[in-house]
N, C-alpha and C. Protein backbone atom coordinates (compact mmCIF):
# COMPACT_ATOMS: atom_id res chain seq x y z
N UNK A 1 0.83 -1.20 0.00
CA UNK A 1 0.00 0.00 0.00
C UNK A 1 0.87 1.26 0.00
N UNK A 2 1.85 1.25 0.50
CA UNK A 2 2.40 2.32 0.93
C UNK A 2 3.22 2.96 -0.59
N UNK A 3 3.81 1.89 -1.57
CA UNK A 3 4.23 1.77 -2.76
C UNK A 3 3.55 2.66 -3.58
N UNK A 4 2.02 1.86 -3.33
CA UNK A 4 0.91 2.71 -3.85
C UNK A 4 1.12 4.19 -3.80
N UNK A 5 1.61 4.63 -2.88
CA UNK A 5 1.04 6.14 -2.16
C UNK A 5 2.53 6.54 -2.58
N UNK A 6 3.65 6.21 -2.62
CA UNK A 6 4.68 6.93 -3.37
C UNK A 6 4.36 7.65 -4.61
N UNK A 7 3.62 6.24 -5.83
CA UNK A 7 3.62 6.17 -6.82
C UNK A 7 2.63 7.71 -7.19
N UNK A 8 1.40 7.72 -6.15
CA UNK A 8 0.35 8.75 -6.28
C UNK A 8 1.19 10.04 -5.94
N UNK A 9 2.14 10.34 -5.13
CA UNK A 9 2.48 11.49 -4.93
C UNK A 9 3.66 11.60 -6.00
N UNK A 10 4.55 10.90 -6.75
CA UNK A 10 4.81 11.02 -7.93
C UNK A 10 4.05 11.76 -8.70
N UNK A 11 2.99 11.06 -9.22
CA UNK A 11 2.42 11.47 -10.47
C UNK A 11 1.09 12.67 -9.73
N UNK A 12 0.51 12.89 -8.44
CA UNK A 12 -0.12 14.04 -8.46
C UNK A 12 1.00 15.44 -7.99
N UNK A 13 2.08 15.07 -7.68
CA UNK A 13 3.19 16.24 -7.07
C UNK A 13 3.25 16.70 -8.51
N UNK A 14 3.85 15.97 -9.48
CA UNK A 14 4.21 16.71 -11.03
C UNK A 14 2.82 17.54 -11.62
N UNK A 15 1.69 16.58 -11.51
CA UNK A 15 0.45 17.01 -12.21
C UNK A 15 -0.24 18.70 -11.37
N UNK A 16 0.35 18.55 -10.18
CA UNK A 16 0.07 19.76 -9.04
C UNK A 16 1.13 20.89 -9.67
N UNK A 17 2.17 20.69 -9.80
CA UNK A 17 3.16 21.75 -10.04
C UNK A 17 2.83 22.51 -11.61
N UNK A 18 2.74 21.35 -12.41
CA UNK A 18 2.03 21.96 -14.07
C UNK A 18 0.92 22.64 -14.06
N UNK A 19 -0.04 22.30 -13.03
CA UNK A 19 -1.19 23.02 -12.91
C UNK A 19 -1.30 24.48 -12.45
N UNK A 20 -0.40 24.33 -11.44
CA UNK A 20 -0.34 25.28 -10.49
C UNK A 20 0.43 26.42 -11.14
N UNK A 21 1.80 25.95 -12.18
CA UNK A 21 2.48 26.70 -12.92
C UNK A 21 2.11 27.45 -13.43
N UNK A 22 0.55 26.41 -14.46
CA UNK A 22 -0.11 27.64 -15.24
C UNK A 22 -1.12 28.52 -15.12
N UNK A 23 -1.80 28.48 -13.53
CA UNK A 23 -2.66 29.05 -13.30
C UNK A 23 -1.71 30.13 -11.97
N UNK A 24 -0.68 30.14 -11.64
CA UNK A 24 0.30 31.21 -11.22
C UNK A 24 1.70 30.71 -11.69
N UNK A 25 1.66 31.68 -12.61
CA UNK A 25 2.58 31.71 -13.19
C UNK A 25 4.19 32.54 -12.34
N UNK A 26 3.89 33.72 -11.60
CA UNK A 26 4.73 34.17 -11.16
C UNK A 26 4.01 35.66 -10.23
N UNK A 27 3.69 34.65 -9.05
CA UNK A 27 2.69 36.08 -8.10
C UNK A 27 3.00 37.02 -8.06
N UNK A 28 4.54 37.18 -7.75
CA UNK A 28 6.02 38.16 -7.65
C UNK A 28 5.82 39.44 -8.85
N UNK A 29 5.88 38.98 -9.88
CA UNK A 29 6.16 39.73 -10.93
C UNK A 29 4.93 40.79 -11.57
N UNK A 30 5.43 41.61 -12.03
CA UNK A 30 4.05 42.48 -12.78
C UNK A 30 3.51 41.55 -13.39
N UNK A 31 1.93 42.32 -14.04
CA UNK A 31 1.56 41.66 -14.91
C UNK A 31 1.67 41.27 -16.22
N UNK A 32 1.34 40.57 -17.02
CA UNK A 32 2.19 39.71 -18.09
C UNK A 32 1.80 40.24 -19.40
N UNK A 33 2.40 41.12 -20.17
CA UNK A 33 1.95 41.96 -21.22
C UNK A 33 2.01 40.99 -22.81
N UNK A 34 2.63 39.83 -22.64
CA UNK A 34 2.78 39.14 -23.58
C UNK A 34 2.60 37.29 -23.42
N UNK A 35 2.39 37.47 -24.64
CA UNK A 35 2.50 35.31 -24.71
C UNK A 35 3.75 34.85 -24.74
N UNK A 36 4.73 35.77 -24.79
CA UNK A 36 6.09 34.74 -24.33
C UNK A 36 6.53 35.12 -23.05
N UNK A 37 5.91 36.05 -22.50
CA UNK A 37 6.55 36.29 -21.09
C UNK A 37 5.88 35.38 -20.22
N UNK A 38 4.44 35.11 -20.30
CA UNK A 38 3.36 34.38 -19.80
C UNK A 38 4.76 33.11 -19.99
N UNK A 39 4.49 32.60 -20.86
CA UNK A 39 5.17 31.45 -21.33
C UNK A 39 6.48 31.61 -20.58
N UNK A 40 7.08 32.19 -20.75
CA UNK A 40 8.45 32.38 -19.96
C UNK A 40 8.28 32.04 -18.70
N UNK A 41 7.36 32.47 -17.57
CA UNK A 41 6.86 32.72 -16.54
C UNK A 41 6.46 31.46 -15.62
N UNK A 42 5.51 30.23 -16.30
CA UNK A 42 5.65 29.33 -16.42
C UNK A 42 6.44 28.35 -16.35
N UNK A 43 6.94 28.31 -17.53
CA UNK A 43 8.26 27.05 -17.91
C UNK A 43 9.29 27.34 -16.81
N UNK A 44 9.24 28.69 -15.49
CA UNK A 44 10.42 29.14 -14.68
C UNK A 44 9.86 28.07 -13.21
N UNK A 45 8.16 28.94 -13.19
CA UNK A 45 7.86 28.54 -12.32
C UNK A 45 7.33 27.10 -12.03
N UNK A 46 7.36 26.21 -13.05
CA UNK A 46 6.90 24.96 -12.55
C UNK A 46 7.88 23.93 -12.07
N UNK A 47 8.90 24.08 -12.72
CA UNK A 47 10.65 23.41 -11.94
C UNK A 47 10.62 23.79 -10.84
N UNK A 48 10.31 25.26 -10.14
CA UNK A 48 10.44 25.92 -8.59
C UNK A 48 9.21 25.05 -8.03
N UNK A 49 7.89 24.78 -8.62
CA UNK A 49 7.05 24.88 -7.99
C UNK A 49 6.82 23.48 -7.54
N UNK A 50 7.76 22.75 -8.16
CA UNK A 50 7.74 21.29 -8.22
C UNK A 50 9.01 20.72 -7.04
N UNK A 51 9.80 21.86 -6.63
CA UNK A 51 10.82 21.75 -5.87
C UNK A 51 10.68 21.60 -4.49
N UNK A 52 9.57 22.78 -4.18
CA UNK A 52 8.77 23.22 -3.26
C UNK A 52 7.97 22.05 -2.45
N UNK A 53 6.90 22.17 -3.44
CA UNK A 53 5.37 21.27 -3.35
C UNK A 53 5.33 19.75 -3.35
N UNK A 54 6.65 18.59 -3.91
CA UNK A 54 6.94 17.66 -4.13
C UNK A 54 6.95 17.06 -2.76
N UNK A 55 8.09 17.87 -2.14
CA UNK A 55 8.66 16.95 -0.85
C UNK A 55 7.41 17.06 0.07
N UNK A 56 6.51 18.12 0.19
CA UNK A 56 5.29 17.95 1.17
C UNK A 56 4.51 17.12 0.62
N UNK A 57 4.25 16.70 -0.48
CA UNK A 57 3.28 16.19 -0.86
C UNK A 57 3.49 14.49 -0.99
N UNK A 58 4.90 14.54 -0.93
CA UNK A 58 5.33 13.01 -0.61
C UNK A 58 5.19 12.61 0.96
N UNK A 59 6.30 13.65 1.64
CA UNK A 59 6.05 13.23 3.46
C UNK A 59 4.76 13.32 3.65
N UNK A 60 4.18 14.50 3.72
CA UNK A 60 2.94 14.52 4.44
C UNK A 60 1.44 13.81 3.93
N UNK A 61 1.64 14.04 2.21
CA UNK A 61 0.78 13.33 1.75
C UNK A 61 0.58 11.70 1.98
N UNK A 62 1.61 11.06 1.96
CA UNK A 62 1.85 9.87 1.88
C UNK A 62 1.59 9.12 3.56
N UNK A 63 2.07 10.04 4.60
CA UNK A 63 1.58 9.73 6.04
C UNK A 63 0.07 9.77 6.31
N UNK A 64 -0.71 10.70 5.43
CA UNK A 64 -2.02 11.36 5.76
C UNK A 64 -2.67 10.61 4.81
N UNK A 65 -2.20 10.05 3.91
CA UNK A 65 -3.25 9.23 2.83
C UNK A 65 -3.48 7.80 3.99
N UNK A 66 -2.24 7.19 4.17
CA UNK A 66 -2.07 6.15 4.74
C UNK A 66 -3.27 5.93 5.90
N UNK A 67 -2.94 7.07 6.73
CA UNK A 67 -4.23 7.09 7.96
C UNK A 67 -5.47 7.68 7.59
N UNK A 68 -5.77 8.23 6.55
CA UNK A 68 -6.94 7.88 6.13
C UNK A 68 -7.58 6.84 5.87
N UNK A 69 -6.83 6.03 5.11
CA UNK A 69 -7.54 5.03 4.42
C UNK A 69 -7.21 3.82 5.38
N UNK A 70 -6.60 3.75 6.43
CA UNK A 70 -6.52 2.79 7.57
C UNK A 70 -7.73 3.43 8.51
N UNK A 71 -8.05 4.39 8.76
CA UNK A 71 -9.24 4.98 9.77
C UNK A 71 -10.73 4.90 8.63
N UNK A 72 -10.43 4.75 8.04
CA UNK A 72 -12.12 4.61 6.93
C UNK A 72 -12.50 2.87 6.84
N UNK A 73 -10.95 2.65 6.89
CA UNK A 73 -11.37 0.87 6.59
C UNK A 73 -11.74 0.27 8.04
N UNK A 74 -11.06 1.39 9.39
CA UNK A 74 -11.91 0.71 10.59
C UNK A 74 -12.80 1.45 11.27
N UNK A 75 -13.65 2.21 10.38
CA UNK A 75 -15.35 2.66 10.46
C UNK A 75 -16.07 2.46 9.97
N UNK A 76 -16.04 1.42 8.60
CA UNK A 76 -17.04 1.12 8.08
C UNK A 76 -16.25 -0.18 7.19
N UNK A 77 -17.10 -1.08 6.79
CA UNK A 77 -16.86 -2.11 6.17
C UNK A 77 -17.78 -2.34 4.62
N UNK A 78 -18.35 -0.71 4.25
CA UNK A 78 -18.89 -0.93 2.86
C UNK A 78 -17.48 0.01 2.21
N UNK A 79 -17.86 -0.94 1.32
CA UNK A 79 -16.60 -0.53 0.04
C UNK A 79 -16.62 1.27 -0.56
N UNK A 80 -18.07 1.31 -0.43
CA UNK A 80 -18.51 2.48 -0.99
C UNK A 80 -18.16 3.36 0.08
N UNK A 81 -18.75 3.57 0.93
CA UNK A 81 -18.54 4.35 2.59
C UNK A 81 -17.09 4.54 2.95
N UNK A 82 -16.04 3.58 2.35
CA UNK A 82 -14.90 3.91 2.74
C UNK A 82 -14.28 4.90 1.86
N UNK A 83 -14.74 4.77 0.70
CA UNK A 83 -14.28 5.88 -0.53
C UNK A 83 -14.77 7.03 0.29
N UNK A 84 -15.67 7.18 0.54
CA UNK A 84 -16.08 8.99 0.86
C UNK A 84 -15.57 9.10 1.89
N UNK A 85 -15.45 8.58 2.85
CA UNK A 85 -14.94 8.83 4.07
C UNK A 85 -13.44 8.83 4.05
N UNK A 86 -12.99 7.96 3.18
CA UNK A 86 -11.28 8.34 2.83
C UNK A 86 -11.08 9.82 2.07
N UNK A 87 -12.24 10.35 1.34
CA UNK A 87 -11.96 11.08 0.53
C UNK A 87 -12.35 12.71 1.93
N UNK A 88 -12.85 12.52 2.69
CA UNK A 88 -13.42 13.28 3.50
C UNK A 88 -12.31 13.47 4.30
N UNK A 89 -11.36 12.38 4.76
CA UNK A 89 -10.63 12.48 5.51
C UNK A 89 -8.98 13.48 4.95
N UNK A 90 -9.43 13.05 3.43
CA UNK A 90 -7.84 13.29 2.64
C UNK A 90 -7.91 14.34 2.85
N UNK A 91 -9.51 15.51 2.20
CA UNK A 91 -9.43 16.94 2.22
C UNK A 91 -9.33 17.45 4.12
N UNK A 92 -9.72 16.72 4.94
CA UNK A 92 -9.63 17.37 6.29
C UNK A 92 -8.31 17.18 6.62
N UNK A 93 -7.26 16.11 6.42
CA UNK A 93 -6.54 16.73 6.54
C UNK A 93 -5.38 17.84 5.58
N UNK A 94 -5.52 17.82 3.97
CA UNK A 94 -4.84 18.71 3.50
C UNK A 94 -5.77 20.08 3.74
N UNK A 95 -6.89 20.00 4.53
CA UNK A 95 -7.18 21.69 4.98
C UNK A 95 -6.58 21.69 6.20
N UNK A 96 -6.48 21.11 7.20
CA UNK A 96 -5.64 21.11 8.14
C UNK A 96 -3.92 21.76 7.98
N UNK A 97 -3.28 21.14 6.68
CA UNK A 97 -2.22 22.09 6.92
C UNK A 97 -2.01 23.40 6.98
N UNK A 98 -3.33 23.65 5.90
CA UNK A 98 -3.39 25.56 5.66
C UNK A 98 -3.28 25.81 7.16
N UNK A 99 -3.71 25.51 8.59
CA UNK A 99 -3.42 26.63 9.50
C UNK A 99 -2.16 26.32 10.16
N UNK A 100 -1.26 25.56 9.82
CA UNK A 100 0.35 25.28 9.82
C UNK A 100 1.15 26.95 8.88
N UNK A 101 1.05 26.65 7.63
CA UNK A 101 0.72 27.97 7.01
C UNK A 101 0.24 29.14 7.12
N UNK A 102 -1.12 29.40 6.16
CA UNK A 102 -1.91 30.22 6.07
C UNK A 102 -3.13 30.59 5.42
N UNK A 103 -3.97 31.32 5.69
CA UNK A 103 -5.36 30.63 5.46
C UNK A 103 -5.72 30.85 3.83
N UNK A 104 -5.03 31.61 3.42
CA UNK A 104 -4.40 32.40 2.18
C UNK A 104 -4.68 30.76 1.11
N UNK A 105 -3.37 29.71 1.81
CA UNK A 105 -3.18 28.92 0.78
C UNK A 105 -4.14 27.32 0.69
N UNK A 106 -5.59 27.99 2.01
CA UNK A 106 -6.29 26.72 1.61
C UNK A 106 -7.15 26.09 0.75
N UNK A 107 -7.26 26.73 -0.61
CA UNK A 107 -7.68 26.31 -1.68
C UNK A 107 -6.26 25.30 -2.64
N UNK A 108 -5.59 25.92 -2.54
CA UNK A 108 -4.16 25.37 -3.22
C UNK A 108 -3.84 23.89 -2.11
N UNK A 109 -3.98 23.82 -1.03
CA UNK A 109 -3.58 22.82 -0.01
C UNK A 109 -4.50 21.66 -0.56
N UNK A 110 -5.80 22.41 -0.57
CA UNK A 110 -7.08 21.24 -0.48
C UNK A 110 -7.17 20.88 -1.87
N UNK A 111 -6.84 21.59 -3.37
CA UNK A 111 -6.49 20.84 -4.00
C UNK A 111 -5.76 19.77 -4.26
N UNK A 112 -4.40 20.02 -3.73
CA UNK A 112 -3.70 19.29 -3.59
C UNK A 112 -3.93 17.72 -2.81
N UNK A 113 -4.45 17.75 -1.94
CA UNK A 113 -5.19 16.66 -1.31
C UNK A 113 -6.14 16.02 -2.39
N UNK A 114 -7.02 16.88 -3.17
CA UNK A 114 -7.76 16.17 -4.18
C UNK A 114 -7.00 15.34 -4.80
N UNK A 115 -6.20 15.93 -5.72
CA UNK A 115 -5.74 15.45 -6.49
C UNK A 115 -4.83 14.12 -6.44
N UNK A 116 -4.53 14.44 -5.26
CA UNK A 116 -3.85 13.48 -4.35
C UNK A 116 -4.43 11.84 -4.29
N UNK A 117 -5.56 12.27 -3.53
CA UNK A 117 -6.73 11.33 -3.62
C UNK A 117 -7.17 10.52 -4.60
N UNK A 118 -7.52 11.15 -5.87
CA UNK A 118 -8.30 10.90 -6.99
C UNK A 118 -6.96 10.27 -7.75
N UNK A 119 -5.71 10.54 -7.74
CA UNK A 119 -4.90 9.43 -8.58
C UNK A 119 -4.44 8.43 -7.44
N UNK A 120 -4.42 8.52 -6.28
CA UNK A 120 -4.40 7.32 -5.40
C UNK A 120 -5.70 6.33 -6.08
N UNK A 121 -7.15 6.86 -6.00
CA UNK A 121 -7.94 5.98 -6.22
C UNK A 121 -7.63 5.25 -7.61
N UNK A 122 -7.46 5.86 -8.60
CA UNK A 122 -7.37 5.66 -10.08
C UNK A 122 -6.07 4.54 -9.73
N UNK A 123 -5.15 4.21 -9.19
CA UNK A 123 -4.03 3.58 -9.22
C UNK A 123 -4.63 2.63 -8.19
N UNK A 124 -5.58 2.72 -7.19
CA UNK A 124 -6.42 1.28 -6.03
C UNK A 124 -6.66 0.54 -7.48
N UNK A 125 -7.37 0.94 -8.54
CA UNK A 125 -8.54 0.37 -9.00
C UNK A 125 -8.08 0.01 -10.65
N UNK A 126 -6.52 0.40 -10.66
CA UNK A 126 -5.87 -0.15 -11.72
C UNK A 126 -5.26 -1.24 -11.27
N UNK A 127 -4.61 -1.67 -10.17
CA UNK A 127 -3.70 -2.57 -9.74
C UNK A 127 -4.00 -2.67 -8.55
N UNK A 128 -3.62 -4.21 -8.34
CA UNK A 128 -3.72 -4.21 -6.98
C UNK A 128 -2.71 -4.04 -5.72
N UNK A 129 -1.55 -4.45 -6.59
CA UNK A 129 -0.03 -4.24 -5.74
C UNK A 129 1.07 -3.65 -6.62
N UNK A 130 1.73 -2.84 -6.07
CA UNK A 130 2.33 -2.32 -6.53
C UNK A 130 3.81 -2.49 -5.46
N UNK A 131 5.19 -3.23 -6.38
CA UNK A 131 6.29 -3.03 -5.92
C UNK A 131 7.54 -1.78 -5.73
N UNK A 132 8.75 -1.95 -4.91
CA UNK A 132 9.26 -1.46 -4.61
C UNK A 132 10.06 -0.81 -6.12
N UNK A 133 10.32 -1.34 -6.65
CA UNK A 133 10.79 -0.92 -7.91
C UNK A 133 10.18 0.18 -8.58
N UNK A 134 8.68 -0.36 -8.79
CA UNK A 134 7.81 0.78 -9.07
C UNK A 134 7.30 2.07 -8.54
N UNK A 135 7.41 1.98 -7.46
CA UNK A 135 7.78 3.17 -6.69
C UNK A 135 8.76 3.89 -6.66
N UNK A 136 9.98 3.40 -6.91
CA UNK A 136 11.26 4.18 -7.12
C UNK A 136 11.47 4.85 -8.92
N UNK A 137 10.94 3.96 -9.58
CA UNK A 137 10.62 4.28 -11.20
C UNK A 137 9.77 5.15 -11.07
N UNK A 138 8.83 5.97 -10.49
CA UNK A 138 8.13 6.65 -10.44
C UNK A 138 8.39 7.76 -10.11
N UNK A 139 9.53 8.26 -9.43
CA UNK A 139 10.11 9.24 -8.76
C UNK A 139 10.91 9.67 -10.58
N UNK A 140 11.14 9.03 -11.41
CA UNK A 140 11.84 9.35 -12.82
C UNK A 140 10.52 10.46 -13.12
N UNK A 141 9.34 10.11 -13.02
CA UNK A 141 8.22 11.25 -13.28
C UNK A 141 8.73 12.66 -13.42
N UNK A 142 9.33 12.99 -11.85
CA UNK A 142 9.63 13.82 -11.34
C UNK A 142 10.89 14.72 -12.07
N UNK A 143 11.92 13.84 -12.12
CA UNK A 143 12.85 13.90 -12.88
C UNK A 143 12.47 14.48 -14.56
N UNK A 144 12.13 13.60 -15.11
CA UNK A 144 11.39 13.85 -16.69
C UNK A 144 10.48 15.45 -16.73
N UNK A 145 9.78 15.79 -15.42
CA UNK A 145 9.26 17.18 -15.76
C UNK A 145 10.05 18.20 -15.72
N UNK A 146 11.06 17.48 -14.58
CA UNK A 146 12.23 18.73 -14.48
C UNK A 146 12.53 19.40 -15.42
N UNK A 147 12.96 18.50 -15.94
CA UNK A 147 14.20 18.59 -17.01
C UNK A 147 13.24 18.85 -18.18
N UNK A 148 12.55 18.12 -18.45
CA UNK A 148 11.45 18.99 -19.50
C UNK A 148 11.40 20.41 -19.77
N UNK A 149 10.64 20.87 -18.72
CA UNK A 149 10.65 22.50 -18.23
C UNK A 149 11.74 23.43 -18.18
N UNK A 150 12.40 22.68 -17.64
CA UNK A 150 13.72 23.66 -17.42
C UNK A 150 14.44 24.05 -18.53
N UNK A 151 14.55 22.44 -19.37
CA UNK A 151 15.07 22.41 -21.14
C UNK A 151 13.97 23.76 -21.59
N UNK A 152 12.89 23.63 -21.60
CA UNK A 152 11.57 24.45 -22.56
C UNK A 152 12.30 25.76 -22.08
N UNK A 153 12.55 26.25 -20.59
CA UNK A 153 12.75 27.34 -20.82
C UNK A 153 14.09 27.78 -21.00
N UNK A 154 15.03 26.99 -21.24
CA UNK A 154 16.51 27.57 -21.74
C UNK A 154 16.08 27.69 -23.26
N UNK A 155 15.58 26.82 -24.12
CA UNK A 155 14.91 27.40 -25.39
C UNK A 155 14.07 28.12 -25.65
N UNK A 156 13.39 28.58 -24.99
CA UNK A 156 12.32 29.83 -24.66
C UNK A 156 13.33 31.00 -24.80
N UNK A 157 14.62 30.80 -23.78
CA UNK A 157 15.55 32.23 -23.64
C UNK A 157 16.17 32.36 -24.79
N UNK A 158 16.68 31.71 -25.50
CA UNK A 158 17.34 31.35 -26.38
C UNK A 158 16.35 32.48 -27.70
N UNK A 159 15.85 31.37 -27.78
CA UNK A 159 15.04 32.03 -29.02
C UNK A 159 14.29 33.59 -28.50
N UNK A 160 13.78 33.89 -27.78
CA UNK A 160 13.24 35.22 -27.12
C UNK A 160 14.16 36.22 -26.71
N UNK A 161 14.94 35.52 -25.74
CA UNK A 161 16.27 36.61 -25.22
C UNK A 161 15.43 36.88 -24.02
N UNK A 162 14.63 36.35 -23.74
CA UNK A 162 13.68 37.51 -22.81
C UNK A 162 14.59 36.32 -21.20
């Protein structure tokens, strides 16, 4: 199980950072007068944002998925009842971190918990076990966006100058 929950914070930590990239692109900065600065802005911030957001979303996600879905499986014994109640539990506790933080970032937190959730489930209900190997191959995810992004925006500078 726990394999499982690597594998999910792999692939929702990357899918969180792309998202997040392109819907803040760069809070810091003025606003974005062009499609290559936008673009620029992006391809900067999703390597940072993935730097950031990864390691919480592995420790804490991966501790907090775990006791969810061990506290749902010993309150109820319908299959169905444990989904919502795991899923109830995931968002209480990724709203719980916002007041570790700030109250600012509990839409971004509690996404994150979604998303969290919803490719944990998608990966329960593709497989049933998942090894150590595959869990460590999965962390290449991480790797592959890096370097993706980071490549996009040294050719972004390149060709733009910007």
């Amino acid at each position: 199980m726990i394999y499982r929950k690597v594998i999910a914070a792999s692939i929702s930590g990357s899918i969180f950072a792309i998202l997040f990239g392109l819907f803040v692109p760069d809070p810091t900065s003025p606003p974005v007068t062009s499609i290559w600065q936008y673009i620029s802005y992006v391809l900067i911030s999703i390597p940072f944002y993935l730097m950031f957001s990864f390691p919480v979303i592995l420790m804490y996600g991966v501790i907090t998925s775990l006791l969810s879905e061990i506290i749902s499986r010993r309150m109820t014994k319908n299959q169905r009842a444990v989904f919502f109640v795991s899923g109830a539990l995931h968002l209480l506790f990724g709203s719980v971190f916002f007041l570790i933080l700030h109250a600012s970032v509990l839409l971004i937190v509690t996404a994150a918990a979604l998303l969290f959730f919803v490719t944990d489930c998608y990966l329960q209900n593709k497989r049933t076990s998942y090894r150590l190997t595959q869990a460590l191959m999965s962390l290449e995810i991480l790797i592959a966006v890096w370097i993706l992004f980071s490549g996009l925006n040294y050719l972004q500078s390149l060709v733009t100058g910007i």
